[in-house]
C-alpha atoms as a PDB file:
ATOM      1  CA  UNK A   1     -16.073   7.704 -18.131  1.00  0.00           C
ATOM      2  CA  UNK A   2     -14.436  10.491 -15.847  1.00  0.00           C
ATOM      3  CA  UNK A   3     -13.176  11.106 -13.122  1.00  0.00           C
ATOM      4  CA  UNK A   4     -12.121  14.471 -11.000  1.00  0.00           C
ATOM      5  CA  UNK A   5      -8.325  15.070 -11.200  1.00  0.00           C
ATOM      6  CA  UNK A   6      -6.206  14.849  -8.263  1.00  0.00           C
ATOM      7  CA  UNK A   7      -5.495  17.596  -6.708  1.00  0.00           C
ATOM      8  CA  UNK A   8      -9.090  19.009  -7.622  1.00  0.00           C
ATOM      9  CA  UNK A   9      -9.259  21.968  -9.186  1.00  0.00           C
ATOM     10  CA  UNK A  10     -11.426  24.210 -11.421  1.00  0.00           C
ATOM     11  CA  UNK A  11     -10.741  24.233 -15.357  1.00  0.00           C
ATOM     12  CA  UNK A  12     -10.298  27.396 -17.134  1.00  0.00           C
ATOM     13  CA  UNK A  13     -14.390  26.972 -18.260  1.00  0.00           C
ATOM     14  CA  UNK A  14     -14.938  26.590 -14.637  1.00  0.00           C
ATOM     15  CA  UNK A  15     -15.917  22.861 -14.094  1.00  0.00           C
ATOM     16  CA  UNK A  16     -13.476  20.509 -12.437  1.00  0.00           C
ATOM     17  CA  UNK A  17     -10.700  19.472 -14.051  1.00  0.00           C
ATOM     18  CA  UNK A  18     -11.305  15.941 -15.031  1.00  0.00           C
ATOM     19  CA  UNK A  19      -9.449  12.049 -16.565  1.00  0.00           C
ATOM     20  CA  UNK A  20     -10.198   9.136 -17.864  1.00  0.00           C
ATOM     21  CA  UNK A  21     -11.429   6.181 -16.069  1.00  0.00           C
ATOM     22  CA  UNK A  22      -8.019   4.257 -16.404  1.00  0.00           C
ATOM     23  CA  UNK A  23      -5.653   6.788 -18.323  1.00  0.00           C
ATOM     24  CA  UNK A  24      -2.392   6.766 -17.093  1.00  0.00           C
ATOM     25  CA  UNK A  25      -2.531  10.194 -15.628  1.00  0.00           C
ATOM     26  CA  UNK A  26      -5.828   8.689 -13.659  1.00  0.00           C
ATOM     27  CA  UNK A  27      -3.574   5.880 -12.213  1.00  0.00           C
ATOM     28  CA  UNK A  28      -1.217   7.659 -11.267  1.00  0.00           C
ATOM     29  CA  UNK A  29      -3.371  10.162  -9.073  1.00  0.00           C
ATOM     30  CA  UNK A  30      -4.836   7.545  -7.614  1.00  0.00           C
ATOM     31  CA  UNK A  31      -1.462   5.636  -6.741  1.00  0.00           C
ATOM     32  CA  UNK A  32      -0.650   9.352  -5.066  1.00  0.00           C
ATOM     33  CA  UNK A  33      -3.939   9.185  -2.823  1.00  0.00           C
ATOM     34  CA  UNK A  34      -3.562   5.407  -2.224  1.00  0.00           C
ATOM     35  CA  UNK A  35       0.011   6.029  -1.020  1.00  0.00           C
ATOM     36  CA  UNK A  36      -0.820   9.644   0.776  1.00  0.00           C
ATOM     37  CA  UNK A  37      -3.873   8.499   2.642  1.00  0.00           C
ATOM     38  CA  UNK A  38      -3.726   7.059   6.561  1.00  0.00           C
ATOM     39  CA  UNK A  39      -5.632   4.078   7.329  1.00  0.00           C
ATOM     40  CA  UNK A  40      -9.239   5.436   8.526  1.00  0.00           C
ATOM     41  CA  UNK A  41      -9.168   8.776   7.593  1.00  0.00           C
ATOM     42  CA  UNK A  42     -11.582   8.469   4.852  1.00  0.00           C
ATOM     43  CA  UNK A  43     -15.127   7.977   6.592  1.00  0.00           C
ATOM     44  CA  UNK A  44     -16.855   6.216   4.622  1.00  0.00           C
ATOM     45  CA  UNK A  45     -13.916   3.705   3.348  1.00  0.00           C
ATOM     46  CA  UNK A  46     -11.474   3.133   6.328  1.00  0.00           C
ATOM     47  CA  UNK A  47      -9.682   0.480   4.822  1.00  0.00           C
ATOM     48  CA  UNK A  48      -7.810   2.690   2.264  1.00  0.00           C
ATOM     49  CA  UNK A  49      -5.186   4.258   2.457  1.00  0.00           C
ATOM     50  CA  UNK A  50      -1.237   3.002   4.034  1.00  0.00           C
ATOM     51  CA  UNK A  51       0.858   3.849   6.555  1.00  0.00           C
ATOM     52  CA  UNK A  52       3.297   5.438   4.694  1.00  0.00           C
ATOM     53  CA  UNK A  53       2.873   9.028   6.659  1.00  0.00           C
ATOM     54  CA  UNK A  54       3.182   7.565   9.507  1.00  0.00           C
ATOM     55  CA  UNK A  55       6.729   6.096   8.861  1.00  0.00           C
ATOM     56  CA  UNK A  56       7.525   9.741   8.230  1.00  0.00           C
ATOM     57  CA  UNK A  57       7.883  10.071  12.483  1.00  0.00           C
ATOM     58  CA  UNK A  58       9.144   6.441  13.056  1.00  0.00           C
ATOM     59  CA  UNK A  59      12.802   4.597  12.041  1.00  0.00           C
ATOM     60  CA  UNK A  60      12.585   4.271   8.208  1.00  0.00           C
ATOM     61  CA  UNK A  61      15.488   1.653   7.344  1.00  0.00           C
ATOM     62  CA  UNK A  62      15.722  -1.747   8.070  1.00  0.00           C
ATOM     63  CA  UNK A  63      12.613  -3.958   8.859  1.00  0.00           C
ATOM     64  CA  UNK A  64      10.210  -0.833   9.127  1.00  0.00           C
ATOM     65  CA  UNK A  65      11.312  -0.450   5.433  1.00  0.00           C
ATOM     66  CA  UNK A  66      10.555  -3.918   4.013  1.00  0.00           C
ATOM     67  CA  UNK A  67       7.280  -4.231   6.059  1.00  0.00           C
ATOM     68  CA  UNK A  68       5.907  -0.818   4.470  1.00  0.00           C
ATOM     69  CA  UNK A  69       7.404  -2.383   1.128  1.00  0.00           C
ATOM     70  CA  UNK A  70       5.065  -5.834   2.045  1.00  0.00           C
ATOM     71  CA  UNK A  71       1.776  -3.406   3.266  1.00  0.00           C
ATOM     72  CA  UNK A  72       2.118  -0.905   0.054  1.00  0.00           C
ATOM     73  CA  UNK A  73       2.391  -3.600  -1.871  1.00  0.00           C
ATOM     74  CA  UNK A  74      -0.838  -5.349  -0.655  1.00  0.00           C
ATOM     75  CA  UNK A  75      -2.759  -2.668  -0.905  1.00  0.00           C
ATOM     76  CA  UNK A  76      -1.583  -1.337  -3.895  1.00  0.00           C
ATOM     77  CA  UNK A  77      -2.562  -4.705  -5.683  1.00  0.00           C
ATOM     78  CA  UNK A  78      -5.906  -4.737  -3.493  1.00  0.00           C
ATOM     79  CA  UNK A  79      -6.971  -1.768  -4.216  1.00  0.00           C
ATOM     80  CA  UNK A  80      -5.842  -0.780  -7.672  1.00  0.00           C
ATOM     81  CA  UNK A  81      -5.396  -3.846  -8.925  1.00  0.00           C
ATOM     82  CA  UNK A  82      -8.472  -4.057 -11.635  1.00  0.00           C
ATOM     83  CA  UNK A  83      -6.176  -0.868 -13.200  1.00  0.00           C
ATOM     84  CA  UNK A  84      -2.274  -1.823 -13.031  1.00  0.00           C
ATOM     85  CA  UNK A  85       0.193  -4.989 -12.322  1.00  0.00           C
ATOM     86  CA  UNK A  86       2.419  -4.130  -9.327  1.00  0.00           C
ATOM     87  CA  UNK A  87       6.003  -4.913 -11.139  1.00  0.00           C
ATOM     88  CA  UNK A  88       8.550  -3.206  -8.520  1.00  0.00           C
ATOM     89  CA  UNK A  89       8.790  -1.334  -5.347  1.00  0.00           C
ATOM     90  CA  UNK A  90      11.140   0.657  -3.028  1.00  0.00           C
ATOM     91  CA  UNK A  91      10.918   2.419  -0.249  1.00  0.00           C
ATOM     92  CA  UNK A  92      13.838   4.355   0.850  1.00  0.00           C
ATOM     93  CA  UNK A  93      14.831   6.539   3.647  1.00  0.00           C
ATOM     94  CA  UNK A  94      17.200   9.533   3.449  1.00  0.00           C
ATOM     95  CA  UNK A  95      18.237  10.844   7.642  1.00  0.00           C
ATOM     96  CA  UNK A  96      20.032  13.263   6.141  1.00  0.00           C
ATOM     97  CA  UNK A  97      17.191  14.938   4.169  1.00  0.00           C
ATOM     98  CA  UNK A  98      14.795  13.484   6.899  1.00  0.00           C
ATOM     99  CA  UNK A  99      12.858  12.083   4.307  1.00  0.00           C
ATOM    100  CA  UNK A 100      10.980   8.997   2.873  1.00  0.00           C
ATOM    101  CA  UNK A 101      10.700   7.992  -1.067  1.00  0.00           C
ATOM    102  CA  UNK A 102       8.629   5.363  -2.510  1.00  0.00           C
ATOM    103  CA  UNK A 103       8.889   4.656  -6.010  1.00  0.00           C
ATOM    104  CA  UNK A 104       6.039   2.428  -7.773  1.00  0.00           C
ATOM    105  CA  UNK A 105       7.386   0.430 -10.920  1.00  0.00           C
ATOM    106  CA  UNK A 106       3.723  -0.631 -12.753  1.00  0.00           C
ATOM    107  CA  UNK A 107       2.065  -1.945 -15.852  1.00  0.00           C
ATOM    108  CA  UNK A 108      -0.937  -0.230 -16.753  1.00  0.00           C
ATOM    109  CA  UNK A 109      -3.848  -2.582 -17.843  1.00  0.00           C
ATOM    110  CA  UNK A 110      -6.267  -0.647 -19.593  1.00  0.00           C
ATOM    111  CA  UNK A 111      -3.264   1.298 -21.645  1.00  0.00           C
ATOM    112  CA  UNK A 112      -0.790  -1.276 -21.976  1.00  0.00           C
ATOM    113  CA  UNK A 113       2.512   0.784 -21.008  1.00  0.00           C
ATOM    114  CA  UNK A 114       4.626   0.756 -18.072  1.00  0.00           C
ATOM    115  CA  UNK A 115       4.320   3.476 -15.527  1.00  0.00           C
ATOM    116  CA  UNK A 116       5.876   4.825 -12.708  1.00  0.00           C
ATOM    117  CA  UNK A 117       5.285   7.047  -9.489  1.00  0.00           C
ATOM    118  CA  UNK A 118       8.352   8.314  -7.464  1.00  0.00           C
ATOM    119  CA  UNK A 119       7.183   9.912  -4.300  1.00  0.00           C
ATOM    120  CA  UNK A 120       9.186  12.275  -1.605  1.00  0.00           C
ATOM    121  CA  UNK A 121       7.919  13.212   1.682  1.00  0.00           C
ATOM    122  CA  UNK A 122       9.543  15.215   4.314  1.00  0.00           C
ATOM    123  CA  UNK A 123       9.381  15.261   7.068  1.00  0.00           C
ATOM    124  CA  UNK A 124       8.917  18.778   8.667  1.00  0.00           C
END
């Protein structure tokens, strides 16, 4: 089965560019929306998505750190869980750069490989 690529966008024949059901590049996209998405800004499933934006305009080290670590983690393994195995990760804040990394450490089920996602956000 397919799915539409993330970011969406049309193929050189014109149709949406598309992935596998469970291909590493599909993962991986969806560990990017997971991670990118704000609690209850998709409609019709409010409960996806973390807060990880948000800690963009709040204090990024210490205990706001770990408990993003704890919630990502959560909902990484609630909501992608039928597709990977959680295995490590960090979330890191640079002041100087203003801005916040998470990196995702993962084994892919359906492939049987290790993965991993390294996010930056800015802030600004």
């Amino acid at each position: 089965m397919t799915r539409m690529a993330y970011p969406f966008r049309p193929s050189a024949s014109g149709r949406s560019v598309t992935v596998e059901d469970g291909s590493p590049e599909h993962v991986r996209q969806m560990l990017m929306l997971l991670i990118l998405t704000i609690p209850g800004e998709r409609v019709m499933r409010p409960d996806l998505g973390s807060p990880t934006l948000q800690m963009l305009f709040g204090a990024g080290n210490g205990a706001a750190a770990a408990a993003l670590e704890a919630t990502l983690a959560a909902t990484i393994t609630q909501q992608l869980g039928q597709y990977l195995h959680l295995q490590g990760l960090t979330v890191e804040f640079d002041e100087a750069e203003a801005a916040l990394e998470v990196t995702v450490d993962y084994w892919l089920l359906q492939a049987l490989e290790p993965g991993k996602l390294s996010l930056q956000r800015k802030l600004g």
